[in-house]
C-alpha atoms as a PDB file:
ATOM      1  CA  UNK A   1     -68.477 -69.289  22.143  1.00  0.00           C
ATOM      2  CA  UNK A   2     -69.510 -71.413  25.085  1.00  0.00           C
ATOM      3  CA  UNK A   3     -70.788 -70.661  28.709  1.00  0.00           C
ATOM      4  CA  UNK A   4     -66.726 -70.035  29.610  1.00  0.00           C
ATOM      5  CA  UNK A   5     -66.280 -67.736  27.029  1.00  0.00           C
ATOM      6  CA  UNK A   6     -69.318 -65.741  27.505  1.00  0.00           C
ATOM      7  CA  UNK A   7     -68.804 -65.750  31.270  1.00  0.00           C
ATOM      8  CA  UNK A   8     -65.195 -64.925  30.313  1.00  0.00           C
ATOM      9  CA  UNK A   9     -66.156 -62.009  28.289  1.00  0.00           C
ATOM     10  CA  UNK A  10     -68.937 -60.650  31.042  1.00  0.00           C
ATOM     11  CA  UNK A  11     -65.695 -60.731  33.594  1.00  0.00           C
ATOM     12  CA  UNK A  12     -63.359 -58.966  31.563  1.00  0.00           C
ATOM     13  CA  UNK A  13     -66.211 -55.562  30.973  1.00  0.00           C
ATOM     14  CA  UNK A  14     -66.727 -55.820  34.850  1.00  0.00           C
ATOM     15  CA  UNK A  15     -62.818 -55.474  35.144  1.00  0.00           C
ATOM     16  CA  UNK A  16     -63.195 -52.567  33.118  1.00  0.00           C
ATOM     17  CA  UNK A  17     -66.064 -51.107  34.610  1.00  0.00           C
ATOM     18  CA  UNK A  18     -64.219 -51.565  38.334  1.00  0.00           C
ATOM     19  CA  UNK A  19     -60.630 -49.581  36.743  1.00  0.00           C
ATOM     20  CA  UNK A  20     -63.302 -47.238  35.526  1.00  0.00           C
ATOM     21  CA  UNK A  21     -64.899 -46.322  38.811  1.00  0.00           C
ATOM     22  CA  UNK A  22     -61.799 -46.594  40.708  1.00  0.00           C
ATOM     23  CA  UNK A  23     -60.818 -43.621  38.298  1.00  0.00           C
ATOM     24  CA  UNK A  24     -63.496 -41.341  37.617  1.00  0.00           C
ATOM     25  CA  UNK A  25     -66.093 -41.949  40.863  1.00  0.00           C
ATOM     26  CA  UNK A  26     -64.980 -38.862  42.649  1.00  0.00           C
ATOM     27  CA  UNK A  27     -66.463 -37.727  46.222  1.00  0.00           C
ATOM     28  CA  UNK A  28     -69.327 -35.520  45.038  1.00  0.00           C
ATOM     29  CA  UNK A  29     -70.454 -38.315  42.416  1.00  0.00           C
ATOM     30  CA  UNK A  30     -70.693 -40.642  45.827  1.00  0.00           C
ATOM     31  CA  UNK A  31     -72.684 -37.961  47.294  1.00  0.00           C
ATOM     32  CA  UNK A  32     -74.993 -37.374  44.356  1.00  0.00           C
ATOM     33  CA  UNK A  33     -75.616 -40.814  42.084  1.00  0.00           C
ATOM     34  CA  UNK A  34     -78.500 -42.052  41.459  1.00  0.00           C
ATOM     35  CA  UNK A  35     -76.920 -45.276  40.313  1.00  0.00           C
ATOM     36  CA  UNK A  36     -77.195 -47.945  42.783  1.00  0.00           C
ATOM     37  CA  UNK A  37     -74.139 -49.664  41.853  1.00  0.00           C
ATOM     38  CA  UNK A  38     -72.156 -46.833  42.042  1.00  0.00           C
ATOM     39  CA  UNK A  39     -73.486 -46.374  45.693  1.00  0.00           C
ATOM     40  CA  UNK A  40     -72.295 -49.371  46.832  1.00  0.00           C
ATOM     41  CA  UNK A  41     -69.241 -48.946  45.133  1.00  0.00           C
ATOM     42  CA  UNK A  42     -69.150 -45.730  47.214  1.00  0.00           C
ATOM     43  CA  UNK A  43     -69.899 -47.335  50.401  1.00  0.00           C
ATOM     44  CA  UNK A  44     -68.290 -50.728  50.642  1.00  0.00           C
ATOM     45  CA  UNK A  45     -64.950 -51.740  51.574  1.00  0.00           C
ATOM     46  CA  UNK A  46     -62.134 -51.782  48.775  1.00  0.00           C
ATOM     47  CA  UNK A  47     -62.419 -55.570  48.067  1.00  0.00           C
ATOM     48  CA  UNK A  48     -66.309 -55.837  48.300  1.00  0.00           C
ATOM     49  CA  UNK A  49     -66.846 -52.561  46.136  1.00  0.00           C
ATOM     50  CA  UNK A  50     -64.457 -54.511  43.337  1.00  0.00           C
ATOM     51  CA  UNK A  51     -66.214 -57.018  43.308  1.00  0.00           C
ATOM     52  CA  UNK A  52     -69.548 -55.396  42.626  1.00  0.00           C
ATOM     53  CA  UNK A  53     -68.606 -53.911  40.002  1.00  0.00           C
ATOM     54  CA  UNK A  54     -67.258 -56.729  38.448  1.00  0.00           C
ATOM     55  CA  UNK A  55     -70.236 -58.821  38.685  1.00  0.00           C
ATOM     56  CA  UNK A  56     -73.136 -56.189  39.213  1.00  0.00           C
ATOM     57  CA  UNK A  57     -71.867 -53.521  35.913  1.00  0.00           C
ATOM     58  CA  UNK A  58     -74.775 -54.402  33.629  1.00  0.00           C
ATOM     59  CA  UNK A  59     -76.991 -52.656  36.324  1.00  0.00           C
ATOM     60  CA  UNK A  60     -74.985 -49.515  35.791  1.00  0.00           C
ATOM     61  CA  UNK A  61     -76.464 -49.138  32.085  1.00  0.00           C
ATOM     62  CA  UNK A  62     -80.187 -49.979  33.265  1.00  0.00           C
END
């Protein structure tokens, strides 16, 4: 798999991981994380806060 694939790949989990917050990230999780990406999830704009979490989800797991 080449530098497409593997980029390909990392894409697709951060698609994932954004359907995932957009689900489950209620208000009291916003109020109570510890998880930096899931604070700036909680406090950026719709588009921006996607985006994050499509490129930035490996820092949810660290």
């Amino acid at each position: 798999m080449g530098a497409y694939g593997v980029f390909t790949v990392y894409v697709m989990i951060g698609v994932l991981h954004s359907i995932a917050f957009s689900l489950f990230v209620s208000r009291v999780t916003c109020a109570t994380t510890t998880k930096t990406i899931i604070s700036i999830f909680c406090n950026t704009g719709i588009g921006i806060s996607h985006l994050v979490a499509v490129i930035g989800w490996p820092w949810y797991w660290l």
